[in-house]
N, C-alpha and C. Protein backbone atom coordinates (compact mmCIF):
# COMPACT_ATOMS: atom_id res chain seq x y z
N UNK A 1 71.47 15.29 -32.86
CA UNK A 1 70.97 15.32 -34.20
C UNK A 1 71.87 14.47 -35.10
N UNK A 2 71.51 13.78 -35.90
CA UNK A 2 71.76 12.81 -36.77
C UNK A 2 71.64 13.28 -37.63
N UNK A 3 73.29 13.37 -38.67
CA UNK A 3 73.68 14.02 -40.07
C UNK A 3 73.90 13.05 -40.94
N UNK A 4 73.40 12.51 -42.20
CA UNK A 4 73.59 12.01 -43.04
C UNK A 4 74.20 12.62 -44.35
N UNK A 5 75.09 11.83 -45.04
CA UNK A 5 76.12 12.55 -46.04
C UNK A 5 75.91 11.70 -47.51
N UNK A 6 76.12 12.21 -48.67
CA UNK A 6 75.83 11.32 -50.07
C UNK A 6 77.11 12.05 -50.69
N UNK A 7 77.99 11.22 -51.45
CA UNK A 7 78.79 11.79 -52.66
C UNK A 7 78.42 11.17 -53.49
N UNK A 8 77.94 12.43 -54.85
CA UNK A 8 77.61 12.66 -56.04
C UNK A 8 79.15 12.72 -56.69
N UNK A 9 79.10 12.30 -58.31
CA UNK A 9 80.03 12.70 -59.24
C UNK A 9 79.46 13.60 -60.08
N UNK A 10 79.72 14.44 -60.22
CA UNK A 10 79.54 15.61 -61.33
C UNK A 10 80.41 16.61 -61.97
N UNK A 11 80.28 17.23 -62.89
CA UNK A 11 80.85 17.91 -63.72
C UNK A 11 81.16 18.98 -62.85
N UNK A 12 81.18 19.25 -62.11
CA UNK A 12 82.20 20.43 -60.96
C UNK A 12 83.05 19.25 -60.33
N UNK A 13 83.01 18.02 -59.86
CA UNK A 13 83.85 17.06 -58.75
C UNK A 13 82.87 16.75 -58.16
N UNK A 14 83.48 15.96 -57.31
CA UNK A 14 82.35 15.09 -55.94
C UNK A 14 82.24 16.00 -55.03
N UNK A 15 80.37 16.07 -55.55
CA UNK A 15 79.84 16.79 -54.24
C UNK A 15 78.89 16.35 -53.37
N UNK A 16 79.37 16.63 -52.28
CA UNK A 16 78.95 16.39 -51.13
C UNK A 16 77.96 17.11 -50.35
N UNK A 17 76.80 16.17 -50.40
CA UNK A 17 75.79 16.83 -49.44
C UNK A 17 75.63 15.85 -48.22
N UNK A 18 74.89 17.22 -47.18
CA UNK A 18 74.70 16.86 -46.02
C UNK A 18 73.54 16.94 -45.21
N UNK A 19 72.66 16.31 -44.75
CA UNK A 19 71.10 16.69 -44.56
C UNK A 19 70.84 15.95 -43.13
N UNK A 20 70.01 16.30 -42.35
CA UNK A 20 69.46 15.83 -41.18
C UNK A 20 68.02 15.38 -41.81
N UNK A 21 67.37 14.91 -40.81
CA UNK A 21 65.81 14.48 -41.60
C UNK A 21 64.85 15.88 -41.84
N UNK A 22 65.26 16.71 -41.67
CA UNK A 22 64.14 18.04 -42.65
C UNK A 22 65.13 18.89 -43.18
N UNK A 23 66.45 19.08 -43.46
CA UNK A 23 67.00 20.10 -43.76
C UNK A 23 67.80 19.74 -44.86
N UNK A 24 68.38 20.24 -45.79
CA UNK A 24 69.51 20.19 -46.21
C UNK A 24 70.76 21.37 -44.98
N UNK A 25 71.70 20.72 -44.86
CA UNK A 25 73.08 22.03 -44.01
C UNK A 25 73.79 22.28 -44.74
N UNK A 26 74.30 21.38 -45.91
CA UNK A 26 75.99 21.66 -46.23
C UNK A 26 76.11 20.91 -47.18
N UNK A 27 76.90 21.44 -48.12
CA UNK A 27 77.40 21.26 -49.29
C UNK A 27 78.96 21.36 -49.95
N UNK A 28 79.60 20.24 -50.10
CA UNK A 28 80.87 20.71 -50.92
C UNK A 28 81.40 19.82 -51.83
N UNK A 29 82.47 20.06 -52.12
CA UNK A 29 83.09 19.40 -53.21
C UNK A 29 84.58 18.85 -52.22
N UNK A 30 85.11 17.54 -52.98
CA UNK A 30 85.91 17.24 -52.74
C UNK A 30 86.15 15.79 -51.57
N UNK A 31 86.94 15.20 -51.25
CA UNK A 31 87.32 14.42 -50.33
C UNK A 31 86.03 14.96 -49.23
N UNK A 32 85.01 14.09 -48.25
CA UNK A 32 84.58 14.36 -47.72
C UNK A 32 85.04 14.15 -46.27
N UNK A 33 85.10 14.95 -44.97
CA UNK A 33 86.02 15.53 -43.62
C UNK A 33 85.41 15.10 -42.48
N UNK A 34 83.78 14.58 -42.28
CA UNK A 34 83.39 14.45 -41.23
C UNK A 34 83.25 12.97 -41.31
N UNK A 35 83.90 12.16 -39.88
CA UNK A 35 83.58 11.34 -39.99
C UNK A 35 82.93 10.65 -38.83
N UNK A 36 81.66 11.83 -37.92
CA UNK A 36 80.82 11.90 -37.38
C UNK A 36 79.49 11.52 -38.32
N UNK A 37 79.54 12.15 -39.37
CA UNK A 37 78.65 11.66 -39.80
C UNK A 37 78.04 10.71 -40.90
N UNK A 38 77.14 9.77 -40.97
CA UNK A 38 76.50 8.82 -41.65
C UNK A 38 76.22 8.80 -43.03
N UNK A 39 77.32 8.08 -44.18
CA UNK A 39 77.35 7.67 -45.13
C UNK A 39 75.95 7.23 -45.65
N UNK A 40 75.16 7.87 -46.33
CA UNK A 40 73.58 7.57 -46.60
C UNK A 40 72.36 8.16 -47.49
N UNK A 41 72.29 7.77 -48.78
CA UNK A 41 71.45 8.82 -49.30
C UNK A 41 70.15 8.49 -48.86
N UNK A 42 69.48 10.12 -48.56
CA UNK A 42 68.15 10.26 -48.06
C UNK A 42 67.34 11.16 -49.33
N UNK A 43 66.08 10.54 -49.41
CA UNK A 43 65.04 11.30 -49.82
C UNK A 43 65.60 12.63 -50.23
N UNK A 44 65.96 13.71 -49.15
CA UNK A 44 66.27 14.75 -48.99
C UNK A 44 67.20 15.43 -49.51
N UNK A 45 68.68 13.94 -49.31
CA UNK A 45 70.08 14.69 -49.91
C UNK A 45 69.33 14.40 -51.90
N UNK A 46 68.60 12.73 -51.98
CA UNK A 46 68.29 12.86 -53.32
C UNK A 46 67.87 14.29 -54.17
N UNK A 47 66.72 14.74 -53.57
CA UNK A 47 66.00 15.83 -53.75
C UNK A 47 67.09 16.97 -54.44
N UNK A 48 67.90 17.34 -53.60
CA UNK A 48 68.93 18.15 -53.75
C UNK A 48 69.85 18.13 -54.42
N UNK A 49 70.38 16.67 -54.50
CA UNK A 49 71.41 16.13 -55.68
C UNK A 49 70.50 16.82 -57.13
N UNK A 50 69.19 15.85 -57.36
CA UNK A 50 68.40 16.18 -58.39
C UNK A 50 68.93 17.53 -58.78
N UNK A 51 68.18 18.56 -57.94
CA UNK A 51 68.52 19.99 -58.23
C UNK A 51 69.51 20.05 -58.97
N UNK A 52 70.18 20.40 -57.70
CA UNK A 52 71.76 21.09 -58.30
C UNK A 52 72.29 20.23 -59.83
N UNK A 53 72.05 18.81 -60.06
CA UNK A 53 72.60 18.66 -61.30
C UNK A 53 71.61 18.94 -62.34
N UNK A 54 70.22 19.53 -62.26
CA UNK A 54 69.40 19.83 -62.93
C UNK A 54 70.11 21.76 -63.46
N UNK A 55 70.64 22.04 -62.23
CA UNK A 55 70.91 23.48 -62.34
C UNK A 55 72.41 23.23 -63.10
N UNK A 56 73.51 22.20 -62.64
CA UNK A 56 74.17 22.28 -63.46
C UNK A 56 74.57 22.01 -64.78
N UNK A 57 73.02 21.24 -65.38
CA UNK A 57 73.03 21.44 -67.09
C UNK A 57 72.21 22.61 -67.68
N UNK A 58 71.95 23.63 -66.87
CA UNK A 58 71.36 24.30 -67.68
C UNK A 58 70.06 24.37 -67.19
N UNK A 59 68.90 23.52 -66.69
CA UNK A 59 67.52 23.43 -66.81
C UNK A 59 66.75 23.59 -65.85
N UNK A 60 67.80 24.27 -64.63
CA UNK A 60 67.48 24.94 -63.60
C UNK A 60 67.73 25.79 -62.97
N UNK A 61 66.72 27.02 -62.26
CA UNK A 61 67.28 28.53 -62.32
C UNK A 61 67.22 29.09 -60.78
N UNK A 62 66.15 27.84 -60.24
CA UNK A 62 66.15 28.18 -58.87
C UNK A 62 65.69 26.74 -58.13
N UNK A 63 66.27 26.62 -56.93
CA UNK A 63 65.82 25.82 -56.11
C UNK A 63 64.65 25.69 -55.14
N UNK A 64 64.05 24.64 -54.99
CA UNK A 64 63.24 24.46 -53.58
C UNK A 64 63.80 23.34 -53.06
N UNK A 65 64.57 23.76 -52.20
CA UNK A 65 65.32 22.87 -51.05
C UNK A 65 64.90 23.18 -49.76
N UNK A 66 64.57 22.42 -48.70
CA UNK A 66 64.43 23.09 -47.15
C UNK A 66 66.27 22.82 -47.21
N UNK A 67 66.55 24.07 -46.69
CA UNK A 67 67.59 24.43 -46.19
C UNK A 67 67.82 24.89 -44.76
N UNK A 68 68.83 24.64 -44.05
CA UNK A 68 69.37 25.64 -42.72
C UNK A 68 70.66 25.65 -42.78
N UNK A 69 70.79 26.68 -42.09
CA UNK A 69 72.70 26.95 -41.40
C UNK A 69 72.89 27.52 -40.10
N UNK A 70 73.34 27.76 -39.70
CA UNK A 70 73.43 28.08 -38.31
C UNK A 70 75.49 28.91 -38.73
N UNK A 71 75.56 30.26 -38.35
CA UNK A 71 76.48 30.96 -38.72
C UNK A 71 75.84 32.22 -37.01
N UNK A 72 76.62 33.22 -37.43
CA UNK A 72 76.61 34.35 -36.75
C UNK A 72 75.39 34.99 -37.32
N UNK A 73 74.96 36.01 -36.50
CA UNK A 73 73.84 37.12 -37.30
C UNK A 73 74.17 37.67 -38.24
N UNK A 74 75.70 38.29 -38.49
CA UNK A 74 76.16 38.64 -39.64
C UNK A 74 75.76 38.02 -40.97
N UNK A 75 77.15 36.68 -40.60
CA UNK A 75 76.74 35.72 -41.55
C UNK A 75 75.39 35.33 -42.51
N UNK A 76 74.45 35.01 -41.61
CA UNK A 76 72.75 35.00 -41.94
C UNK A 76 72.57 35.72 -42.25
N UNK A 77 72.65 37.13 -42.03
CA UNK A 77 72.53 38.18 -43.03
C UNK A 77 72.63 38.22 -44.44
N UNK A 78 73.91 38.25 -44.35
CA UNK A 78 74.68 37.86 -45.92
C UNK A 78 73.64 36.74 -46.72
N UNK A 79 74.25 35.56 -46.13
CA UNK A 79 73.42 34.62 -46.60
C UNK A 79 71.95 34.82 -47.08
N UNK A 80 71.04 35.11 -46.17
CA UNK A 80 69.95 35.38 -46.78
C UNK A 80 69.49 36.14 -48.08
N UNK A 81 71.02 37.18 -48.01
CA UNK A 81 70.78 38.20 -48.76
C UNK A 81 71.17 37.78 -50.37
N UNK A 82 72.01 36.79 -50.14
CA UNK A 82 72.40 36.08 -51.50
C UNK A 82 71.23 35.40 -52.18
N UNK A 83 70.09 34.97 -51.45
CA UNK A 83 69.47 34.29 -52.10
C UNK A 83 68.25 35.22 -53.11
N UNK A 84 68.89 36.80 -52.89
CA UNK A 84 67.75 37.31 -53.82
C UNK A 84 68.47 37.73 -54.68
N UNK A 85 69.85 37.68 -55.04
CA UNK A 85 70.62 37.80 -56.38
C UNK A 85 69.69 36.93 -57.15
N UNK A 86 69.56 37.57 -58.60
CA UNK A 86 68.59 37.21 -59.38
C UNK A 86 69.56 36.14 -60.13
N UNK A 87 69.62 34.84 -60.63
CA UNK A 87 69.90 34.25 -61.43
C UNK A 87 70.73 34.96 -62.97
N UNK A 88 71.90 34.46 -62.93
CA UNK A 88 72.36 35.15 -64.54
C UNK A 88 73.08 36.83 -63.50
N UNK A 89 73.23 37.24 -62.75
CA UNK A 89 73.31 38.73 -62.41
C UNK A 89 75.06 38.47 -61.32
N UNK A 90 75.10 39.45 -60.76
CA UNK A 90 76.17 39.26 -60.36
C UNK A 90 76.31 40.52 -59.72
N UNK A 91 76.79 40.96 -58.24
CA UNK A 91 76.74 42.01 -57.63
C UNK A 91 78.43 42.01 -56.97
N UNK A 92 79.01 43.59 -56.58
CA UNK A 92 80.37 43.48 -56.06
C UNK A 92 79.91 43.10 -54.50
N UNK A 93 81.11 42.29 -54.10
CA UNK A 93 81.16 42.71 -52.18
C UNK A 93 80.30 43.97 -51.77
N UNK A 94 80.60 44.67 -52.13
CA UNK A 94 81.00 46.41 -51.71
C UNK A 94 79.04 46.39 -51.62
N UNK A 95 79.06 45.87 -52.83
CA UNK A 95 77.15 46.16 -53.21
C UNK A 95 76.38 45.36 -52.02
N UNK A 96 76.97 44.15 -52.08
CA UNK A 96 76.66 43.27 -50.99
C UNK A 96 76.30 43.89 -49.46
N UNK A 97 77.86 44.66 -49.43
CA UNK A 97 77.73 45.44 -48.24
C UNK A 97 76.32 46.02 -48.02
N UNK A 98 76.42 46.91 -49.19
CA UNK A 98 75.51 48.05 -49.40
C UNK A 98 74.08 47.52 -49.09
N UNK A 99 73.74 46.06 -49.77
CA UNK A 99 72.30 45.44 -49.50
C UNK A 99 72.30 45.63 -48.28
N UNK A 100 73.27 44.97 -47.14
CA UNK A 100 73.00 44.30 -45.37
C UNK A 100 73.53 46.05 -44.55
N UNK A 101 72.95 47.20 -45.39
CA UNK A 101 73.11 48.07 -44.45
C UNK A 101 74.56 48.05 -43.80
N UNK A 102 75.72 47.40 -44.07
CA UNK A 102 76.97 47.93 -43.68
C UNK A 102 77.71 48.32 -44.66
N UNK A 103 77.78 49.53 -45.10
CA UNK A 103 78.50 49.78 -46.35
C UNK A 103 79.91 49.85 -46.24
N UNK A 104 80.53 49.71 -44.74
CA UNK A 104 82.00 49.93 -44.85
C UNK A 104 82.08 48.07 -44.61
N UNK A 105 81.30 47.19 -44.34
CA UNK A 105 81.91 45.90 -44.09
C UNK A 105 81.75 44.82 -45.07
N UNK A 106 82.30 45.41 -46.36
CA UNK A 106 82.13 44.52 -47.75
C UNK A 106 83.52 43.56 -47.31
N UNK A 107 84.52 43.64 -46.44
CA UNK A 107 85.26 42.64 -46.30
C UNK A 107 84.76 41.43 -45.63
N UNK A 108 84.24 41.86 -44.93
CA UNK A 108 83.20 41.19 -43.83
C UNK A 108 82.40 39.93 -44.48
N UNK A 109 81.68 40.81 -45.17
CA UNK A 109 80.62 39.99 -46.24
C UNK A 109 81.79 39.17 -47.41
N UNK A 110 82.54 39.30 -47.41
CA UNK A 110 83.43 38.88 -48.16
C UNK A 110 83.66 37.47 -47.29
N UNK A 111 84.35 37.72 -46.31
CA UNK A 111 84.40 36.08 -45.39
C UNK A 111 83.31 35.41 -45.13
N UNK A 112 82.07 36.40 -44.81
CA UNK A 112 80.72 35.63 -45.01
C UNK A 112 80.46 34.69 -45.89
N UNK A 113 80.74 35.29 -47.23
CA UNK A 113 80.59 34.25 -48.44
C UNK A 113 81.53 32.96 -48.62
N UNK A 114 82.47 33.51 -48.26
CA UNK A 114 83.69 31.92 -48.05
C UNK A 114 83.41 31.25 -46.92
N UNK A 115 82.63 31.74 -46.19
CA UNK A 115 81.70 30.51 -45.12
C UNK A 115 80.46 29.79 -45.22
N UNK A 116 79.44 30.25 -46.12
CA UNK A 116 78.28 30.07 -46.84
C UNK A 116 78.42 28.26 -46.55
N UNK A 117 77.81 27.71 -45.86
CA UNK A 117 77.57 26.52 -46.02
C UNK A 117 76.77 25.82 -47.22
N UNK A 118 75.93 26.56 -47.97
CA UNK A 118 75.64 25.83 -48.97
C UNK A 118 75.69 26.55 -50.07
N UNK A 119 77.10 26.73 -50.94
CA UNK A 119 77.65 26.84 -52.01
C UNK A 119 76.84 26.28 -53.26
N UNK A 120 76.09 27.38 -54.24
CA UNK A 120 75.37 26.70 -55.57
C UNK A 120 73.92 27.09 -54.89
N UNK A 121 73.31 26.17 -53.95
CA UNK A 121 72.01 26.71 -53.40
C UNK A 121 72.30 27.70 -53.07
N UNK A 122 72.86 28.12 -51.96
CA UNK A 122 72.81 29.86 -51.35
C UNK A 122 74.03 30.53 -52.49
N UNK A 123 73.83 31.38 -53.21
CA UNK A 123 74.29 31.71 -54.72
C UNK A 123 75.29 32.67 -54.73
N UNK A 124 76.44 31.92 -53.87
CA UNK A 124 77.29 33.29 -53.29
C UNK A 124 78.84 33.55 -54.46
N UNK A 125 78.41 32.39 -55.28
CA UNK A 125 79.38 32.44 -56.50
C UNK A 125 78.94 33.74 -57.60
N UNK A 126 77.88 34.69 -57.01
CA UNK A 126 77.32 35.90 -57.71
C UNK A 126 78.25 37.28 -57.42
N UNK A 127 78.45 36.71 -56.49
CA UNK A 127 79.38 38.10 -55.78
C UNK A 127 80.70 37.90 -56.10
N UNK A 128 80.92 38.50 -57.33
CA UNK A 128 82.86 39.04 -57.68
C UNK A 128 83.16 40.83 -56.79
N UNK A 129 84.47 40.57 -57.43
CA UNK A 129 84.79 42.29 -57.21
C UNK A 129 84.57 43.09 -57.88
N UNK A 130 84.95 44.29 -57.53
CA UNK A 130 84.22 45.26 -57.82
C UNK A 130 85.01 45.70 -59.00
N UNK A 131 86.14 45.24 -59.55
CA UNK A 131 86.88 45.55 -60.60
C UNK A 131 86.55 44.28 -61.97
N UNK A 132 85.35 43.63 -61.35
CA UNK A 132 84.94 42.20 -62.13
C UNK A 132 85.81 41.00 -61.99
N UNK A 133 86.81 40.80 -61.05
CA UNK A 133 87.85 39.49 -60.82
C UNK A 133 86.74 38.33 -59.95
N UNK A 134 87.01 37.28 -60.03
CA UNK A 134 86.30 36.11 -59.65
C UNK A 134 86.94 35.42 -58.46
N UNK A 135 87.86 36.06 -58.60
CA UNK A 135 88.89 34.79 -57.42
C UNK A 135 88.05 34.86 -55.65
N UNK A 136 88.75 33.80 -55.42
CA UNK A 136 87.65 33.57 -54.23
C UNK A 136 86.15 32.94 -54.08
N UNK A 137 86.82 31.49 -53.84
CA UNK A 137 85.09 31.04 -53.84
C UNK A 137 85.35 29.53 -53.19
N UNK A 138 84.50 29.30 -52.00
CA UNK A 138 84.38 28.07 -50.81
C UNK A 138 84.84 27.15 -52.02
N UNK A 139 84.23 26.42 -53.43
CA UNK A 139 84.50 25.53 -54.52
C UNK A 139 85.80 26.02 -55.07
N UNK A 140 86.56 26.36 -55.18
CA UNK A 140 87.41 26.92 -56.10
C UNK A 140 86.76 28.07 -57.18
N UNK A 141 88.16 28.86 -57.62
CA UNK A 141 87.82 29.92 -58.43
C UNK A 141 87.58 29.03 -59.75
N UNK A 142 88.08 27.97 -60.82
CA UNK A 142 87.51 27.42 -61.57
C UNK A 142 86.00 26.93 -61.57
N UNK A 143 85.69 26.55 -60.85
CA UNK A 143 84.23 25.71 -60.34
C UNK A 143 83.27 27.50 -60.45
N UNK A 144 83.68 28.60 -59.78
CA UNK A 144 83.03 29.44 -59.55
C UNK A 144 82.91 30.36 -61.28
N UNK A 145 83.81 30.05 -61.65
CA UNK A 145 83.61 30.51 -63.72
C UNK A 145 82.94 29.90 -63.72
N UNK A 146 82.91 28.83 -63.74
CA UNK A 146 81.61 27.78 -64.68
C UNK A 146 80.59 28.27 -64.30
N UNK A 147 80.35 28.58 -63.04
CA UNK A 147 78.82 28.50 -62.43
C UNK A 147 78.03 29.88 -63.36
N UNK A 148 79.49 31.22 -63.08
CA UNK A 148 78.58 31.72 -63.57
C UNK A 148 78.58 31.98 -65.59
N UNK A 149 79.35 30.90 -65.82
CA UNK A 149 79.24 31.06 -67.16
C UNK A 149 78.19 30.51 -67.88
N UNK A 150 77.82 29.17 -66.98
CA UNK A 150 76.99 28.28 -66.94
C UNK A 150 75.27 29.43 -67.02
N UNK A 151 75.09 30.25 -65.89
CA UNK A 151 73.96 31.42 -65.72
C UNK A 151 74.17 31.90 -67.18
N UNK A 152 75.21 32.76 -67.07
CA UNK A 152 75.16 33.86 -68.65
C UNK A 152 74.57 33.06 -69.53
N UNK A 153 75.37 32.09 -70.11
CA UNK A 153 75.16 31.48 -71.38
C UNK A 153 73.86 30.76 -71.31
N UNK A 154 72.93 30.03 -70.24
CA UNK A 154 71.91 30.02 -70.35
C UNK A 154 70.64 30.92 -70.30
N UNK A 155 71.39 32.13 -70.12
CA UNK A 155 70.13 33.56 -70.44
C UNK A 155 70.02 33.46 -71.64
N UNK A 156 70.96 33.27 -73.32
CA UNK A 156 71.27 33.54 -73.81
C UNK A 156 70.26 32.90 -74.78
């Protein structure tokens, strides 16, 4: 399978998407690491760029991206489960747990989310602690304020 990669500049840093010909996989910020794969914007990574900088001024609340990941069953769990955090909202680990039926493995789901291959689309910057602290997030803990300050203040 043949992975193609695009860096965007935006108001979080250079982000990096990653897409095969039907999927978006992966998303990040920063210096990009693979150098298996093909320097190239597609249709697809466009599509997605669009989005996310549509979502990061404000004027977008949800995505339609074809997405995949490939993680553990756990993982996919989690993941899936992030994508029904409602926009603007924000749930603890612990709750997280509580959604995927393991209520003692909110740590669990905790590394789940710092593995989340697609950070911003799969909305795992929703899940703080349970005492309301933010720290912890695949983008950085700065990047992960904005996102959700960015939600609040556009409910508003």
């Amino acid at each position: 399978m043949i992975l193609n990669y695009y860096t965007y500049n935006t108001i979080i840093g250079s982000l990096n998407i990653t897409a095969d010909d039907f999927y978006v996989r992966h998303v990040s910020i920063g210096k990009y690491g693979n150098s298996n794969h093909i320097f190239k914007e597609t249709e697809i990574i466009n599509n997605a760029f669009n989005q996310i900088e549509e979502y990061l001024c404000g004027s977008r609340k949800e995505f339609n991206i074809n997405i995949k990941y490939e993680g553990t069953n756990f993982q996919q769990k989690v993941w899936h489960s992030l994508l029904n955090i409602p926009y603007g909202n924000t749930i603890s680990y612990k709750q997280l747990a509580d959604i995927i039926f393991s209520p003692k493995a909110y740590r669990a789901a905790g590394s789940a989310c710092s593995k989340n291959p697609l950070p911003i689309i799969i909305p795992c910057h929703r899940v703080i602690h349970s005492n309301g602290s933010i720290s912890g997030y695949a983008l950085g803990s700065e990047v992960k304020a904005y996102l959700l300050n960015l939600e609040k203040n556009s409910l508003i």
